[in-house]
PDB file of N, CA and C in Angstrom:
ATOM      1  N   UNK A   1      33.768  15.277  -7.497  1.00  0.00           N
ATOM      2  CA  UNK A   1      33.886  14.267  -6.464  1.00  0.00           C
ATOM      3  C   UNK A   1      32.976  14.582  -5.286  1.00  0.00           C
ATOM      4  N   UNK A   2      32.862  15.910  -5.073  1.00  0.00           N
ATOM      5  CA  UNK A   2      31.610  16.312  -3.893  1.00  0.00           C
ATOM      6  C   UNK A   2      30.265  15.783  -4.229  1.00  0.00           C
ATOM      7  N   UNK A   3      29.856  15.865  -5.205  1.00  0.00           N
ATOM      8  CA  UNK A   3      28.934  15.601  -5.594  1.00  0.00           C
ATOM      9  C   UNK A   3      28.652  13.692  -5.450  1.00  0.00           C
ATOM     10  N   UNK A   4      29.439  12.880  -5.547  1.00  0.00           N
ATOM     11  CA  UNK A   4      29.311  12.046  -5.132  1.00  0.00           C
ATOM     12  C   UNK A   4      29.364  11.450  -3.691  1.00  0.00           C
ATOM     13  N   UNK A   5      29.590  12.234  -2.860  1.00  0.00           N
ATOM     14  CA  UNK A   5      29.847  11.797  -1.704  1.00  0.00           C
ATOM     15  C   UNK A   5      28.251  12.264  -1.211  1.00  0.00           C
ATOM     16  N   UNK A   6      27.505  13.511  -1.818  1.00  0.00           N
ATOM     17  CA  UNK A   6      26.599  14.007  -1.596  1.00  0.00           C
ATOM     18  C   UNK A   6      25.428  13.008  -1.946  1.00  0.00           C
ATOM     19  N   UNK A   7      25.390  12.473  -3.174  1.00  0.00           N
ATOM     20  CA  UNK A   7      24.240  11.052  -3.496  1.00  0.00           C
ATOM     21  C   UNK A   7      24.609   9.896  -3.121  1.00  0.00           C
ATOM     22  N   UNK A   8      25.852   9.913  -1.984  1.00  0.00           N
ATOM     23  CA  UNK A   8      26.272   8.214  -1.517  1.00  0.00           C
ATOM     24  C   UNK A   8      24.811   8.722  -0.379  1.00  0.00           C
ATOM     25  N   UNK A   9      25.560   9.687   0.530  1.00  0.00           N
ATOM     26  CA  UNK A   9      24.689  10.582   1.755  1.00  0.00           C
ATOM     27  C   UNK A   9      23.066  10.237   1.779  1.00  0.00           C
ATOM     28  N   UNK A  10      23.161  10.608   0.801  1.00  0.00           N
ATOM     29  CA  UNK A  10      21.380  10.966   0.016  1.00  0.00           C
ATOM     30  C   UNK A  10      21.195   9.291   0.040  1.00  0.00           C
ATOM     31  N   UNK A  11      21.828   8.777  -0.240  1.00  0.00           N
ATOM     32  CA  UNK A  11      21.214   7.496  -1.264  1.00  0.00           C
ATOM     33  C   UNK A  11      20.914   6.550   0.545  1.00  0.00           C
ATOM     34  N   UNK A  12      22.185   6.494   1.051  1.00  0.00           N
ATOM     35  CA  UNK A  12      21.910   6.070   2.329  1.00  0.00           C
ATOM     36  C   UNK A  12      21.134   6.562   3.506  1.00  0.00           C
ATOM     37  N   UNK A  13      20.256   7.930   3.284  1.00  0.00           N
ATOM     38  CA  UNK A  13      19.558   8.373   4.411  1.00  0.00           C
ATOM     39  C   UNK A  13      17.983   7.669   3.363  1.00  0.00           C
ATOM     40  N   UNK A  14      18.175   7.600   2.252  1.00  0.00           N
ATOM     41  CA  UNK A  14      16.453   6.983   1.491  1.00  0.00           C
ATOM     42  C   UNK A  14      16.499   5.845   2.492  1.00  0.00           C
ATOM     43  N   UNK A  15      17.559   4.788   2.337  1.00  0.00           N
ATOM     44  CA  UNK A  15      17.115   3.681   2.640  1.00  0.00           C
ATOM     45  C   UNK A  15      17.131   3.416   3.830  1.00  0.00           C
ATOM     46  N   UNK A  16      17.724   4.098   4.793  1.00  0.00           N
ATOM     47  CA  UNK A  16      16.953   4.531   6.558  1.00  0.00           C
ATOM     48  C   UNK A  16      16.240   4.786   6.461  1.00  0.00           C
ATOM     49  N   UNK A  17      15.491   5.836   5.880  1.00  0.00           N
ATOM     50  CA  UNK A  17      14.379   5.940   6.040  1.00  0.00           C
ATOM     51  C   UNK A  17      13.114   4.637   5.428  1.00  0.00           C
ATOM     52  N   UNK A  18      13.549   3.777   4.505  1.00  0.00           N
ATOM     53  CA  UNK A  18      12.729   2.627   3.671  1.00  0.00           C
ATOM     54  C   UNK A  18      12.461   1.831   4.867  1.00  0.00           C
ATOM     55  N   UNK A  19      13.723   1.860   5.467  1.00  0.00           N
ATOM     56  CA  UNK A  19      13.620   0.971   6.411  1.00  0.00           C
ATOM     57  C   UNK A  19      13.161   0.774   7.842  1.00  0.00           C
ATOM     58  N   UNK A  20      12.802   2.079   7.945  1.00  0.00           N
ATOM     59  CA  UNK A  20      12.518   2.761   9.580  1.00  0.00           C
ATOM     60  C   UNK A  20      10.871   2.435   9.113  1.00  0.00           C
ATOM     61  N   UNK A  21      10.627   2.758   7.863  1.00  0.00           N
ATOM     62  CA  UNK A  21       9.177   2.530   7.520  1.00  0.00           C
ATOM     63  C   UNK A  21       8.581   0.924   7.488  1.00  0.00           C
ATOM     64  N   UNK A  22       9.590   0.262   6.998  1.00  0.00           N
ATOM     65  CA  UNK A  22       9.291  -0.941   6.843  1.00  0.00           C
ATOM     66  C   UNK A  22       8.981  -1.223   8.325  1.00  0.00           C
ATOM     67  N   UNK A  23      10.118  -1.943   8.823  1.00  0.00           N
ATOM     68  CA  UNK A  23       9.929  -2.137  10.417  1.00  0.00           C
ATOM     69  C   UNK A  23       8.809  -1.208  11.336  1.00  0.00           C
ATOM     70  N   UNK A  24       8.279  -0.167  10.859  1.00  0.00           N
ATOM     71  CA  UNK A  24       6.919   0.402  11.876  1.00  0.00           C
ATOM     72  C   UNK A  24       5.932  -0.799  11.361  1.00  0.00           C
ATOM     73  N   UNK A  25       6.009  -0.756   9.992  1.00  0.00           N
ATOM     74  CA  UNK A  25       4.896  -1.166   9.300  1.00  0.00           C
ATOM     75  C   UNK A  25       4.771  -2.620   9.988  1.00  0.00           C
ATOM     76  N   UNK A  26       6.279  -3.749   9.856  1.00  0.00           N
ATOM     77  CA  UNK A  26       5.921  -4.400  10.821  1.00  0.00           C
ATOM     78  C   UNK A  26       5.477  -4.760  11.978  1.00  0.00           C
ATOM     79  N   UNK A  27       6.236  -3.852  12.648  1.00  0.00           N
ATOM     80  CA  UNK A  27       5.459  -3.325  14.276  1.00  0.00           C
ATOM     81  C   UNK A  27       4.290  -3.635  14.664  1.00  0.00           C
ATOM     82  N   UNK A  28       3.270  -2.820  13.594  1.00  0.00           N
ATOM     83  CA  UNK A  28       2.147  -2.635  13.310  1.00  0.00           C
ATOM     84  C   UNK A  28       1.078  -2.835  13.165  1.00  0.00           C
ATOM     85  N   UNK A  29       1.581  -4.493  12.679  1.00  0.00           N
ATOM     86  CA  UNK A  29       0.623  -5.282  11.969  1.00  0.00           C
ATOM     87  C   UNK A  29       0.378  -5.265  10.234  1.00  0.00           C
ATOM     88  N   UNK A  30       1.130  -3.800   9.778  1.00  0.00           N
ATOM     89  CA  UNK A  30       0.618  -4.080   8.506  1.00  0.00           C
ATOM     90  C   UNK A  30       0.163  -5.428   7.554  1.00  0.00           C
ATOM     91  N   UNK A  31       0.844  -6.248   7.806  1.00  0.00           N
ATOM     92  CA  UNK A  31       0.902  -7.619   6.733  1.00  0.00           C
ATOM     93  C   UNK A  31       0.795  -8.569   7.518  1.00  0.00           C
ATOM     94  N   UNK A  32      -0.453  -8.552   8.968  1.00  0.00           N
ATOM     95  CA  UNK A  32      -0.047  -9.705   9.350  1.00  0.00           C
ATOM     96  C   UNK A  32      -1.527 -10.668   8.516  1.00  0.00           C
ATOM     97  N   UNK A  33      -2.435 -10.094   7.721  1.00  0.00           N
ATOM     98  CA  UNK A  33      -3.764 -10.862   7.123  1.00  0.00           C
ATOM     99  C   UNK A  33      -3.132 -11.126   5.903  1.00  0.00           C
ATOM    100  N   UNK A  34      -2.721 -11.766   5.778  1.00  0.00           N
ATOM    101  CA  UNK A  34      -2.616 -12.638   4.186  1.00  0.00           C
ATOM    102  C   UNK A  34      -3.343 -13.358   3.296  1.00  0.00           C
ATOM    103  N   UNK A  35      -4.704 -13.437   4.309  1.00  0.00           N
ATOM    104  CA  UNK A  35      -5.865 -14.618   3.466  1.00  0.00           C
ATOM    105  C   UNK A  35      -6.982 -13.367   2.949  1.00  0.00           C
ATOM    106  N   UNK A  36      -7.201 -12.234   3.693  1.00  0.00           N
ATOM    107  CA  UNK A  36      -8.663 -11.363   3.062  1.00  0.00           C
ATOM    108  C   UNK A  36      -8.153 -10.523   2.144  1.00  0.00           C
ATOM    109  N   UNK A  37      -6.882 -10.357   1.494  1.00  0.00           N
ATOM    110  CA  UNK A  37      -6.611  -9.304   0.448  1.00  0.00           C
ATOM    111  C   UNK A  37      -7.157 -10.282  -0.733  1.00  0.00           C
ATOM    112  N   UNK A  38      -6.728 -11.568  -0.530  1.00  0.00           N
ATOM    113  CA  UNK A  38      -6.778 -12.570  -1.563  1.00  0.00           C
ATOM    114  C   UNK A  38      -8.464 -12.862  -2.026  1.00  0.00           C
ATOM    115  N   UNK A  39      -8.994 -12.931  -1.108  1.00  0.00           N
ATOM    116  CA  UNK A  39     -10.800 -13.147  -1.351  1.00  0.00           C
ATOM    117  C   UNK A  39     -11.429 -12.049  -1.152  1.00  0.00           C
ATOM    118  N   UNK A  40     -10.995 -10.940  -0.824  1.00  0.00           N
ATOM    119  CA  UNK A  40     -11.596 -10.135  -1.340  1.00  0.00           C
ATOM    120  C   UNK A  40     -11.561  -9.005  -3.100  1.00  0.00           C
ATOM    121  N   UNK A  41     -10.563  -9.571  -3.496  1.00  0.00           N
ATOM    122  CA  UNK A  41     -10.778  -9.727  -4.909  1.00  0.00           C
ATOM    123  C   UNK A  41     -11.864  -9.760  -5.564  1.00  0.00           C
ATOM    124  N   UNK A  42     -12.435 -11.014  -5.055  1.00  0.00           N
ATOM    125  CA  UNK A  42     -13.183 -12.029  -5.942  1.00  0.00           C
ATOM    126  C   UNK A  42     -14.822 -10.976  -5.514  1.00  0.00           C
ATOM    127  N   UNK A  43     -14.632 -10.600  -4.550  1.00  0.00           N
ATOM    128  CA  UNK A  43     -16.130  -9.158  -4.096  1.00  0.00           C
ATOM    129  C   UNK A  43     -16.244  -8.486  -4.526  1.00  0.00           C
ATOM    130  N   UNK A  44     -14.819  -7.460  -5.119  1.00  0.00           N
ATOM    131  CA  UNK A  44     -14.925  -5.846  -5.739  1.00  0.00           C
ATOM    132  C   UNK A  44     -16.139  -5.816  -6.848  1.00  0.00           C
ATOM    133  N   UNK A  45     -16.121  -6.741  -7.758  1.00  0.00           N
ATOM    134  CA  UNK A  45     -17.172  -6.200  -9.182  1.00  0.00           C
ATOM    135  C   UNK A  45     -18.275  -6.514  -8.939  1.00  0.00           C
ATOM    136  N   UNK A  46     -18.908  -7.362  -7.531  1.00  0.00           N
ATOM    137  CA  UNK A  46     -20.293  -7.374  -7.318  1.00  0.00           C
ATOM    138  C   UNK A  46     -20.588  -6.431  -6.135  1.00  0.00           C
ATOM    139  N   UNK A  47     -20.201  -5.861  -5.513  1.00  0.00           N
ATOM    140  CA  UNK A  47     -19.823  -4.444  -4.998  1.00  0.00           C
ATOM    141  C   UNK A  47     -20.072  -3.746  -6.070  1.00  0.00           C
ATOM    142  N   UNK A  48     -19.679  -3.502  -6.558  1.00  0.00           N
ATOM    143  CA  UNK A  48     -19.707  -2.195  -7.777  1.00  0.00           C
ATOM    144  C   UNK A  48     -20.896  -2.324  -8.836  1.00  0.00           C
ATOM    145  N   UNK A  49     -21.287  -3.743  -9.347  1.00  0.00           N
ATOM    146  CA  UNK A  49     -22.592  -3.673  -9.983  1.00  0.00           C
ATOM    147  C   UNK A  49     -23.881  -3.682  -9.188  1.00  0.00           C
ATOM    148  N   UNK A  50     -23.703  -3.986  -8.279  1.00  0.00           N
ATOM    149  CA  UNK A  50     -24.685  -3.894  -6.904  1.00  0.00           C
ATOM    150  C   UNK A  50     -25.020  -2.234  -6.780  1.00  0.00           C
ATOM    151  N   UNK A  51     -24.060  -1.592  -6.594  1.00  0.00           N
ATOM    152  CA  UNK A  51     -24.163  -0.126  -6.103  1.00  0.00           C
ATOM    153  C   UNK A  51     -24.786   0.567  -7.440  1.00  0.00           C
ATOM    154  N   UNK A  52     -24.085   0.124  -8.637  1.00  0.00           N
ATOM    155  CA  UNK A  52     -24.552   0.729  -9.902  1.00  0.00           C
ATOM    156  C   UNK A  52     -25.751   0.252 -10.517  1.00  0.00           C
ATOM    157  N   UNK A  53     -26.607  -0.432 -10.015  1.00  0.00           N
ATOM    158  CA  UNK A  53     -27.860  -1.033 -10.094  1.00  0.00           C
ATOM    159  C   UNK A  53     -28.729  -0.193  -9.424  1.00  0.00           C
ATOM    160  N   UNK A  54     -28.187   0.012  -7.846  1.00  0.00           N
ATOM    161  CA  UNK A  54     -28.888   0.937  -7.210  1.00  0.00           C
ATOM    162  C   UNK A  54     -29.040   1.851  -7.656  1.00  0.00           C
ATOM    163  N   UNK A  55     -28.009   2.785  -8.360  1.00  0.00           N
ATOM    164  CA  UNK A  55     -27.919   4.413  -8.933  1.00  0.00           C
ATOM    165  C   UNK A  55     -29.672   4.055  -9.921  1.00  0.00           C
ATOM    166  N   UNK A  56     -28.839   3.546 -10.850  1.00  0.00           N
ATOM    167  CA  UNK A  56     -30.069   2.987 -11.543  1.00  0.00           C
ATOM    168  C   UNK A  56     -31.677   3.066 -11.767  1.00  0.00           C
ATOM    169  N   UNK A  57     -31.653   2.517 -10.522  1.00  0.00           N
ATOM    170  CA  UNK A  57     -33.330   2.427 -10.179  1.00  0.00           C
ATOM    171  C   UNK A  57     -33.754   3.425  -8.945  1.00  0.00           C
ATOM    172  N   UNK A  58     -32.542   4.060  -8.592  1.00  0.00           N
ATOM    173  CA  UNK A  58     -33.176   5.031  -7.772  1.00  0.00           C
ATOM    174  C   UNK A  58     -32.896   6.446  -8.417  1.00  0.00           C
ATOM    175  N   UNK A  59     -32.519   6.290  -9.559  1.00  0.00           N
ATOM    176  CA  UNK A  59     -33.114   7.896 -10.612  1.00  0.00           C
ATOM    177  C   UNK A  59     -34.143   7.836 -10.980  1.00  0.00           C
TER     178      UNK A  59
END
């Protein structure tokens, strides 16, 4: 029975802490851009063949 009172403990200091994180994160700004995660997608693989073109021709 100790043992359960010990992972209620546990289980409720994780999610203070989930939550102390969340709310900084809000604070913060983390999530306030919702439109450039989305279009910048669509950049990563010409970024990357761009750069690997360069390697390329500059060996």
């Amino acid at each position: 029975m100790n043992i359960l009172y010990f992972l209620v403990g546990c289980s409720v200091l994780m999610a203070l802490i989930f939550l102390g994180a969340f709310i900084w994160a809000a604070k913060t700004g983390q999530n306030d851009d919702v439109y450039t995660p989305g279009i910048r997608i669509l950049f990563d693989d010409e970024l990357e063949e761009a750069k690997s073109e360069e390697d390329h021709f500059s060996s």
